[in-house]
Protein backbone atom coordinates (compact mmCIF):
# COMPACT_ATOMS: atom_id res chain seq x y z
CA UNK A 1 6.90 -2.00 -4.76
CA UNK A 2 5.04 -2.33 -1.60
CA UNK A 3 5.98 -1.86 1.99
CA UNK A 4 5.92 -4.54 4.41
CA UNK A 5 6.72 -2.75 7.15
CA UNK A 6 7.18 -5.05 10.44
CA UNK A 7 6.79 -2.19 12.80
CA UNK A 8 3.15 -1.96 12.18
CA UNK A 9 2.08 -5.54 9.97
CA UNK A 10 0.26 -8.46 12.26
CA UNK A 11 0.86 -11.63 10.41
CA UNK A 12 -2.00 -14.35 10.83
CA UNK A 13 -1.45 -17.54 10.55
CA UNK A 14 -3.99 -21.09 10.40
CA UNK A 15 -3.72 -22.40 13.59
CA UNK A 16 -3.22 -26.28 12.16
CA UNK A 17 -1.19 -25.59 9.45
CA UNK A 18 1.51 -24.19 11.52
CA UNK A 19 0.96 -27.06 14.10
CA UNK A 20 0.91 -29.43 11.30
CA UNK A 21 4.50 -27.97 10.63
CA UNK A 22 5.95 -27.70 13.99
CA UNK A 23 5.10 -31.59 14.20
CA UNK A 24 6.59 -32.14 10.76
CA UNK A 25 10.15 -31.65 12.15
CA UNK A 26 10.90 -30.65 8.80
CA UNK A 27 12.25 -26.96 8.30
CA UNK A 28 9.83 -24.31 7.40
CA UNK A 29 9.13 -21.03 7.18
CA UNK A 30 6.39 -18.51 7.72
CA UNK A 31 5.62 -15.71 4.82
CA UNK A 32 4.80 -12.24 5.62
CA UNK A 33 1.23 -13.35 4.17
CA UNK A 34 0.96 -16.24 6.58
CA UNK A 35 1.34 -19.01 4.44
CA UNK A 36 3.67 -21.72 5.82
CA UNK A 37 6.77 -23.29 3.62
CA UNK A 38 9.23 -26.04 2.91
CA UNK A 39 12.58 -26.09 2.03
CA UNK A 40 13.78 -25.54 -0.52
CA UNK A 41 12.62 -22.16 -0.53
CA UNK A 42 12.24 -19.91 -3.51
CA UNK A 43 12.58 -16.10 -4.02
CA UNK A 44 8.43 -15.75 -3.47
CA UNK A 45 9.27 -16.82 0.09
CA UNK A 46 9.70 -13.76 2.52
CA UNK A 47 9.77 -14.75 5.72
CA UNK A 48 8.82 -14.00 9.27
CA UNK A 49 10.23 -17.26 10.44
CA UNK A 50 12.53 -20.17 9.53
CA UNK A 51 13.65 -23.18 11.89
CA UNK A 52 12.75 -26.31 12.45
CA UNK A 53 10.03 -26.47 15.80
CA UNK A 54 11.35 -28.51 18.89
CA UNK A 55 8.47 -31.71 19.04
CA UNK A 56 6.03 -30.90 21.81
CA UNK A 57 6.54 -27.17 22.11
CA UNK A 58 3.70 -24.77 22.70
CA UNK A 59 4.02 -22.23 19.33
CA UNK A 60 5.46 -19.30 21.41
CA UNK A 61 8.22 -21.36 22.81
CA UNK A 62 8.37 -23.22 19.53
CA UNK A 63 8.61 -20.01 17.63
CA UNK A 64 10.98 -17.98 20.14
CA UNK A 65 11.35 -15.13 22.18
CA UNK A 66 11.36 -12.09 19.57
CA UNK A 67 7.80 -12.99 18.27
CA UNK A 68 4.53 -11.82 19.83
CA UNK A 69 1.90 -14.29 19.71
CA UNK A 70 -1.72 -14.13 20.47
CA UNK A 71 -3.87 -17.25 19.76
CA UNK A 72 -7.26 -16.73 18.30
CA UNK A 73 -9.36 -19.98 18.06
CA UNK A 74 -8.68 -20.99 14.89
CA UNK A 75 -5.89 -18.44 14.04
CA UNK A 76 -2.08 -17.75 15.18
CA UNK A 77 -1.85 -13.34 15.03
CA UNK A 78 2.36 -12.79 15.39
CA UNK A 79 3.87 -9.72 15.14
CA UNK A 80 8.08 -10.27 14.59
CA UNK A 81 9.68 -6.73 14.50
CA UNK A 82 11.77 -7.90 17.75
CA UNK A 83 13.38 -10.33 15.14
CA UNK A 84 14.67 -7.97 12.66
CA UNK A 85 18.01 -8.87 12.45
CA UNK A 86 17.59 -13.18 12.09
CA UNK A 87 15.11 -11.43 9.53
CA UNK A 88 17.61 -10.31 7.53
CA UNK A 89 19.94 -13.30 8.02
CA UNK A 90 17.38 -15.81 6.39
CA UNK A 91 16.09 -13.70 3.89
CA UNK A 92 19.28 -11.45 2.52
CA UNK A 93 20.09 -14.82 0.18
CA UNK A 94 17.34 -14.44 -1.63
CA UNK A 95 16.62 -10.43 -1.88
CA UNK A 96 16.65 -8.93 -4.59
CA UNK A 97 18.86 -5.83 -2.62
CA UNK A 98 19.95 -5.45 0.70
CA UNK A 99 19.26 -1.79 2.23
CA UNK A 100 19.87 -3.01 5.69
CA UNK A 101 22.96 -1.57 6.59
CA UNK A 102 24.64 1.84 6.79
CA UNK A 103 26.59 1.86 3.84
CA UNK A 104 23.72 1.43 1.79
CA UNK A 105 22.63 -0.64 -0.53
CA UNK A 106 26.15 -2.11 -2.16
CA UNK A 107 25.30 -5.42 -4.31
CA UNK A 108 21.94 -6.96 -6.14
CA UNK A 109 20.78 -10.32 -5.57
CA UNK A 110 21.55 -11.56 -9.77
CA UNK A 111 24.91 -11.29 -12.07
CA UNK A 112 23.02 -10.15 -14.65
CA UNK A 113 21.92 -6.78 -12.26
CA UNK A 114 25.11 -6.36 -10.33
CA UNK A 115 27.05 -6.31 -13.89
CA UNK A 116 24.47 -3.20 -14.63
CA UNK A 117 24.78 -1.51 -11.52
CA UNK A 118 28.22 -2.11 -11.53
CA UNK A 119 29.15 -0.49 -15.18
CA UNK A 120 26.99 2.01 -13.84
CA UNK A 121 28.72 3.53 -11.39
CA UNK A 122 31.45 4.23 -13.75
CA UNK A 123 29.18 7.65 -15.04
CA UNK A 124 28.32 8.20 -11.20
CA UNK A 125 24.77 6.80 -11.38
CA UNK A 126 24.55 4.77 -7.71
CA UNK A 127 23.06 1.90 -6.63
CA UNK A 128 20.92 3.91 -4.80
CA UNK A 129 19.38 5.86 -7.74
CA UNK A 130 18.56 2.81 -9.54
CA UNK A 131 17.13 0.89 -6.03
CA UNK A 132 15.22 3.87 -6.04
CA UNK A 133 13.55 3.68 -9.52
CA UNK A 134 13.05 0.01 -9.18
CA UNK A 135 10.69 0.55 -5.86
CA UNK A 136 8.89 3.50 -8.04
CA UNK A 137 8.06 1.14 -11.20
CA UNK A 138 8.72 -2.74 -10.23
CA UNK A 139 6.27 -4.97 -8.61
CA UNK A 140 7.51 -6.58 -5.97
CA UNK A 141 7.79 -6.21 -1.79
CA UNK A 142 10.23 -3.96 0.73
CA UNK A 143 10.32 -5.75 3.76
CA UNK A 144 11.34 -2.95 6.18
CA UNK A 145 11.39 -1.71 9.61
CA UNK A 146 10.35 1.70 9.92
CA UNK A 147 9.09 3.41 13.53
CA UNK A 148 9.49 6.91 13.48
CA UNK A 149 9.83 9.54 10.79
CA UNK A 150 12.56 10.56 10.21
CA UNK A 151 14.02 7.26 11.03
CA UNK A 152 16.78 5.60 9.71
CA UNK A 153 15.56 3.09 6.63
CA UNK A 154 16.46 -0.08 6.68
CA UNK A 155 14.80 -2.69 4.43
CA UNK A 156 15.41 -6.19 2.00
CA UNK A 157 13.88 -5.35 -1.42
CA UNK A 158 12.06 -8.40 -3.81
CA UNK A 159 11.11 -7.57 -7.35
CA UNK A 160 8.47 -9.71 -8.28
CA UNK A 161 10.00 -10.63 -12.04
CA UNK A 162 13.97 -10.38 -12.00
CA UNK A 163 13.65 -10.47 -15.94
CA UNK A 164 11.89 -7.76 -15.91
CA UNK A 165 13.81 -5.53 -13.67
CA UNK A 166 16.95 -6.41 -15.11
CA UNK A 167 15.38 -4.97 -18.28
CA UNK A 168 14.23 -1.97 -16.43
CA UNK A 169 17.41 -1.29 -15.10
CA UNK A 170 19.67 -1.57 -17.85
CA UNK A 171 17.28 0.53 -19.78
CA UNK A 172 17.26 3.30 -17.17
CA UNK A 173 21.19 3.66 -17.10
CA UNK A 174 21.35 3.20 -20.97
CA UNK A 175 19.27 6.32 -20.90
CA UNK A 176 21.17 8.25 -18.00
CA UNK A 177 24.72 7.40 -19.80
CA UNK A 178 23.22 8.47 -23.34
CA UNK A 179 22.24 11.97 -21.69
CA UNK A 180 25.76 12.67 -20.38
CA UNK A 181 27.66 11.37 -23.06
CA UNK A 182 25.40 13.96 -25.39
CA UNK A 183 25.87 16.87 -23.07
CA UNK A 184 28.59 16.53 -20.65
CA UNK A 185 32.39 17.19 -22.64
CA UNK A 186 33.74 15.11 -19.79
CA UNK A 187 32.04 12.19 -20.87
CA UNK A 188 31.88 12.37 -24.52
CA UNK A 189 33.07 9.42 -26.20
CA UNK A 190 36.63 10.34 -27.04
CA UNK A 191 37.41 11.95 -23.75
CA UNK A 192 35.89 8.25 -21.67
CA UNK A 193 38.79 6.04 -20.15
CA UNK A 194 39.03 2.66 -20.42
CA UNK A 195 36.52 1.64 -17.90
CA UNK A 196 34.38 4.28 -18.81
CA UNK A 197 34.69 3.10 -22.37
CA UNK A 198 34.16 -0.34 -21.96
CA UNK A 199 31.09 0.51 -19.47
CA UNK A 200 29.64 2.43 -22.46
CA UNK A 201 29.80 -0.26 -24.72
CA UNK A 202 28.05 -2.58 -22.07
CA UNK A 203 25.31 -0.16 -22.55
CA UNK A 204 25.59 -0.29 -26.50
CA UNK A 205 26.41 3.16 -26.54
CA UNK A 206 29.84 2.62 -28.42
CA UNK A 207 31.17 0.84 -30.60
């Protein structure tokens, strides 16, 4: 996956497209690669902005406070790290993850991956491990705000094809669980409890 990082990314924007938007009254939003978007939006949308503009605003008081604006004749250059956190509000819906927080990253964004991750955990392998393997081998985008090193992460992550990573994912734990249930006497298949059991078969790793 890529890094967006907010910190350090100047998104440009057409000048008349965003003006043709502001005067649309219609909410929109702004992607991190400048194109503008209508509701409904979809899971390709990661954006800078969402709102609907007040008629007859200039852009930076149409836009807000938190954003940094420079006009350029033909071109809108906004940087938006002061709006992290409505950042996360209007885009969490539709991550993939959410690594925003302190306690990590807790949940993913589909039914089909949380029932993975969740099974999971039952041979200790953490959300965070998998998260971690999906930004190593998924395409896809880590919107993040980063300033400093070491600095505390915090980040929403998109995989580009759920399918895909849901595949990934389950394949990646099926693998882990096989290993310990191989080598580890603690979790060989006569000594799992129920939940371990019944995570095991999830995996097709018992009958």
């Amino acid at each position: 996956m890529k890094k967006f990082n907010l910190f350090k990314e100047i998104i440009v924007v057409e000048k008349n497209t965003l003006l043709e938007a502001m005067n649309s009254q219609k909410h929109f939003g702004i992607r991190i690669d400048g194109e503008i978007c209508y509701e409904p939006f979809t899971t390709a949308d990661i954006l800078i902005y969402s709102g609907v503009a007040a008629a007859n605003n200039s852009i930076e008081s149409a836009l807000g406070k938190n954003y940094q604006i420079v006009e350029d004749d033909d071109r809108v250059l906004i940087k938006a790290f002061s709006n992290w956190q409505e950042i996360i509000g209007f885009n969490k819906l539709r991550a993939t993850y959410d690594d925003t927080t302190a306690d990590g990253v807790d949940e993913f964004g589909t039914k089909e991956m949380e029932d993975i991750g969740w099974h999971a955990t039952e041979f200790n392998i953490s959300y965070r491990a998998i998260v971690d393997m999906l930004e190593s081998e998924c395409d896809g985008t880590l919107i993040c705000i980063e300033q400093v090193e070491p600095y505390q992460f915090s980040g929403l992550g998109f995989v580009a094809n759920l399918d895909e990573a849901k595949d990934m994912m389950f394949e990646f734990c099926q693998k882990k669980i096989k290993k310990l249930i191989l080598e580890d006497e603690d979790f060989e298949l006569e000594n799992l409890n129920d939940d371990e059991l019944e995570a095991a078969k999830f995996f097709n790793l018992a009958e």
